[in-house]
N, C-alpha and C. Protein backbone atom coordinates (compact mmCIF):
# COMPACT_ATOMS: atom_id res chain seq x y z
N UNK A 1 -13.32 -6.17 15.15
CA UNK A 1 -13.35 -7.14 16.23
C UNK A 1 -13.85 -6.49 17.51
N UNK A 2 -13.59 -5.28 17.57
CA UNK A 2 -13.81 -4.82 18.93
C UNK A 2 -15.63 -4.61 19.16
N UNK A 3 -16.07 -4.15 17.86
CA UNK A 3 -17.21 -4.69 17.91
C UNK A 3 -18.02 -5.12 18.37
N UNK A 4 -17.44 -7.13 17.66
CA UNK A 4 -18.32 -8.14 17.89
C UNK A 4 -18.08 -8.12 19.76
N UNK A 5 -16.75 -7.88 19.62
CA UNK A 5 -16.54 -7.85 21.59
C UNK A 5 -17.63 -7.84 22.46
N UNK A 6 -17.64 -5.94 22.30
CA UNK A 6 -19.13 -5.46 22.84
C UNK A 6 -20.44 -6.12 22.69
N UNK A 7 -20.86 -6.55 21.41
CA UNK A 7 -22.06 -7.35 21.28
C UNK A 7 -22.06 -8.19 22.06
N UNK A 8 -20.98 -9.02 22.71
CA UNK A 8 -20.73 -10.55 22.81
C UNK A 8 -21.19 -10.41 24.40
N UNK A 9 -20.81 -8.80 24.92
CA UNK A 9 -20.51 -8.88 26.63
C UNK A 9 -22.04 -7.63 26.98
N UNK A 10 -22.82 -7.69 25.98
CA UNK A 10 -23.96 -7.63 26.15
C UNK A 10 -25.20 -8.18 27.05
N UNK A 11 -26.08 -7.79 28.01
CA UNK A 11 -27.14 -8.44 28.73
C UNK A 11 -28.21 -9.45 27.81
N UNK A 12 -28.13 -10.52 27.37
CA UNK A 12 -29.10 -11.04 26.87
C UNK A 12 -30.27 -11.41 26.83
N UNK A 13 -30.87 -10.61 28.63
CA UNK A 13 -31.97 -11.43 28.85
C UNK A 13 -33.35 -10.90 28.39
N UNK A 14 -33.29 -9.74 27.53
CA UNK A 14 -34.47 -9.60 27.31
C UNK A 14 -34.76 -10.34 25.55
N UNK A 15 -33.97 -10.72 24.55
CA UNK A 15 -33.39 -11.89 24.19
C UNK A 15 -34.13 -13.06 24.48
N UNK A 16 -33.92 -13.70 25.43
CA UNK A 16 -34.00 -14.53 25.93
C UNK A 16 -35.46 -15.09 26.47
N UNK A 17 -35.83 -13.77 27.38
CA UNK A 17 -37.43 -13.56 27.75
C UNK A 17 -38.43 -13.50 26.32
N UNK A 18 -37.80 -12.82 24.94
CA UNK A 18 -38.93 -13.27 23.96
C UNK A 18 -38.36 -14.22 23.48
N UNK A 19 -37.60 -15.47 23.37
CA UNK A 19 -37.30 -16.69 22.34
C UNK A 19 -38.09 -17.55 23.78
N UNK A 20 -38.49 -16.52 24.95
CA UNK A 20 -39.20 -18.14 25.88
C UNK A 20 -40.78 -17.76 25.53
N UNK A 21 -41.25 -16.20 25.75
CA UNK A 21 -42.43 -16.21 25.26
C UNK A 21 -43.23 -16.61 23.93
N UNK A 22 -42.11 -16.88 23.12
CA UNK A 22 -42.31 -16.82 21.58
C UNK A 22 -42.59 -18.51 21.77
N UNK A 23 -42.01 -19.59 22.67
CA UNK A 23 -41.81 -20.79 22.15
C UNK A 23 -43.51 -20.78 23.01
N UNK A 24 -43.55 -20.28 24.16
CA UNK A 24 -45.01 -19.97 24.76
C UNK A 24 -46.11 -20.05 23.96
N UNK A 25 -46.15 -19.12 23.12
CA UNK A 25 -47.23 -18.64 22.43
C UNK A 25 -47.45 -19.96 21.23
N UNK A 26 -46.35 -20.46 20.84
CA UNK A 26 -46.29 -21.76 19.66
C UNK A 26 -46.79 -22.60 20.00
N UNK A 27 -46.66 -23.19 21.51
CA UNK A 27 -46.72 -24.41 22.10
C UNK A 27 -48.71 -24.43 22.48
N UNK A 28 -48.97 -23.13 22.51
CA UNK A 28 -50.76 -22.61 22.87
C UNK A 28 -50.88 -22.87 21.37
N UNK A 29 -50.93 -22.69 20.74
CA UNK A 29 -51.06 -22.54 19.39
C UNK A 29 -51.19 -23.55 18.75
N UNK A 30 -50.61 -24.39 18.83
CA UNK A 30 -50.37 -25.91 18.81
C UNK A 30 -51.43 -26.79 19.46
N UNK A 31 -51.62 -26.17 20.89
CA UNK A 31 -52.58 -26.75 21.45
C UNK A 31 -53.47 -26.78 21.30
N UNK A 32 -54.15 -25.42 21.04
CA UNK A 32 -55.28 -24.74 20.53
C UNK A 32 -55.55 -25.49 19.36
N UNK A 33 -55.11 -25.52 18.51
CA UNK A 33 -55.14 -26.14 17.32
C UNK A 33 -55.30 -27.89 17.10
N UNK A 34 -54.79 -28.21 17.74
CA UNK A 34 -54.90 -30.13 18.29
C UNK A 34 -56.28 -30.31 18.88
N UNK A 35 -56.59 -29.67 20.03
CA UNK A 35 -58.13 -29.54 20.37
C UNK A 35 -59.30 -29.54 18.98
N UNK A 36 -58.77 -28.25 18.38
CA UNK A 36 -59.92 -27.63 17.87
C UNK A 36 -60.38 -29.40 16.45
N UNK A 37 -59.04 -29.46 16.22
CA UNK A 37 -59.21 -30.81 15.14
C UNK A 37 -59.96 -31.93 16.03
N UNK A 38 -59.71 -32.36 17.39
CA UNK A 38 -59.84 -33.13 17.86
C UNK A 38 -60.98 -33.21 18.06
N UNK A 39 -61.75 -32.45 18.41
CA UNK A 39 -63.04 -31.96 18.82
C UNK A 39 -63.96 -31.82 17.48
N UNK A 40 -63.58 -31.40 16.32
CA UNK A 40 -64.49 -32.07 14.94
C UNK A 40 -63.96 -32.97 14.27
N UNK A 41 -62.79 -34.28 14.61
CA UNK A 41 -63.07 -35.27 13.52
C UNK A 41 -64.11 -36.08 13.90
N UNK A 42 -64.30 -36.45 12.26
CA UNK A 42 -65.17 -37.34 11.75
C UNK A 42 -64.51 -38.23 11.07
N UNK A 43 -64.72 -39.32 11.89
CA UNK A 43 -63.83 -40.77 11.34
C UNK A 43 -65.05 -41.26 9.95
N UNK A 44 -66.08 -40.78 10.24
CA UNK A 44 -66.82 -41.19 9.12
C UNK A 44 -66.71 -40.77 7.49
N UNK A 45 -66.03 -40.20 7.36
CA UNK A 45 -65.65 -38.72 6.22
C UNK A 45 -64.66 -40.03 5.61
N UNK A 46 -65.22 -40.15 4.51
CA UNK A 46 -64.26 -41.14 3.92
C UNK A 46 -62.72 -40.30 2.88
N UNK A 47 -61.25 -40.89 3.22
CA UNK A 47 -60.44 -40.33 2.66
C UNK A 47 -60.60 -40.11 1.32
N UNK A 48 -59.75 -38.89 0.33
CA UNK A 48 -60.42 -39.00 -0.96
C UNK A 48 -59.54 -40.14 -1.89
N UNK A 49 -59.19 -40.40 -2.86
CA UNK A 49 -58.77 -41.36 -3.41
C UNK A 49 -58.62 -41.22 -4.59
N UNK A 50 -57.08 -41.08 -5.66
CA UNK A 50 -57.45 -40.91 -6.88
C UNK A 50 -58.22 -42.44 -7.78
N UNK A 51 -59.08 -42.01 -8.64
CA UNK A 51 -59.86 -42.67 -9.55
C UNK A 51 -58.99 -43.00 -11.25
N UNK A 52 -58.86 -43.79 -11.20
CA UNK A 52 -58.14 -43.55 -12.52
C UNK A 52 -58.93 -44.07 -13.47
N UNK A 53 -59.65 -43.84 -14.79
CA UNK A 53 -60.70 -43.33 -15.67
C UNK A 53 -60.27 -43.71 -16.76
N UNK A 54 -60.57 -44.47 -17.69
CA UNK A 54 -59.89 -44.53 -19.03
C UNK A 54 -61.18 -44.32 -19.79
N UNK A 55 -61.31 -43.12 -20.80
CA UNK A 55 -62.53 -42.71 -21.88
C UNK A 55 -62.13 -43.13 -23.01
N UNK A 56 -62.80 -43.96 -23.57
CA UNK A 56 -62.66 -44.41 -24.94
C UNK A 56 -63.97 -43.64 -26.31
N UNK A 57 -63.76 -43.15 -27.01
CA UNK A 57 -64.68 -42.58 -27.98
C UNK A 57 -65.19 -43.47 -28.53
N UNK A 58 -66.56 -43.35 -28.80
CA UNK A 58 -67.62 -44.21 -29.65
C UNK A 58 -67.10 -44.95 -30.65
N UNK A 59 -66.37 -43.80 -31.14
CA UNK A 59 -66.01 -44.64 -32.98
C UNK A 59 -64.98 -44.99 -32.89
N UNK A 60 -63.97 -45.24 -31.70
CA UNK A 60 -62.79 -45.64 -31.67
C UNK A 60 -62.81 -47.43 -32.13
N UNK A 61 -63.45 -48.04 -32.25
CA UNK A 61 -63.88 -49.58 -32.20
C UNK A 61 -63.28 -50.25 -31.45
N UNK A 62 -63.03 -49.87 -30.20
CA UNK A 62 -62.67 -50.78 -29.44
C UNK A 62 -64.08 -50.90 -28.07
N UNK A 63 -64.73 -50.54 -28.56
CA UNK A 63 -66.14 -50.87 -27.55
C UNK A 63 -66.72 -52.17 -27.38
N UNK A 64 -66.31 -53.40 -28.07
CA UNK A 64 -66.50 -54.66 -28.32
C UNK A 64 -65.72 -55.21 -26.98
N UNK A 65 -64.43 -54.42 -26.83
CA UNK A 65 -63.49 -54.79 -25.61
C UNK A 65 -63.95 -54.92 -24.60
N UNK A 66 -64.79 -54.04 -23.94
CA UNK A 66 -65.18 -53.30 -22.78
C UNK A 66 -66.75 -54.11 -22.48
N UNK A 67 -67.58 -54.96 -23.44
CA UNK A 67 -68.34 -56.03 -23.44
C UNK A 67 -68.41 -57.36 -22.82
């Protein structure tokens, strides 16, 4: 216990100074990054889309169906 004491009555602020530079650097980062998308979309770029495909084989005889 006496320990955690000491830890507890510790100066925190340098601590403190990197969890503010750290949220700093995220928040640029973020930004940086929002720009950089913003600045090349292309609304024209069509989304992709699954296709769903059904292959039937020649000799299966159901090709009369699909007529």
């Amino acid at each position: 216990m006496a320990d955690c004491r000491k830890a507890e009555q510790i100066d925190h602020s340098i601590l403190t100074r990197r969890i503010k530079k750290e949220k700093e650097l995220m928040r640029q980062f973020i930004d940086e990054q929002h720009d950089d998308i913003m600045a090349n979309f292309n609304d024209k770029i069509v989304k992709l889309c699954k296709k769903n495909k059904i292959i039937i084989h020649k000799d299966s005889g159901l090709d009369g169906l699909l007529d």
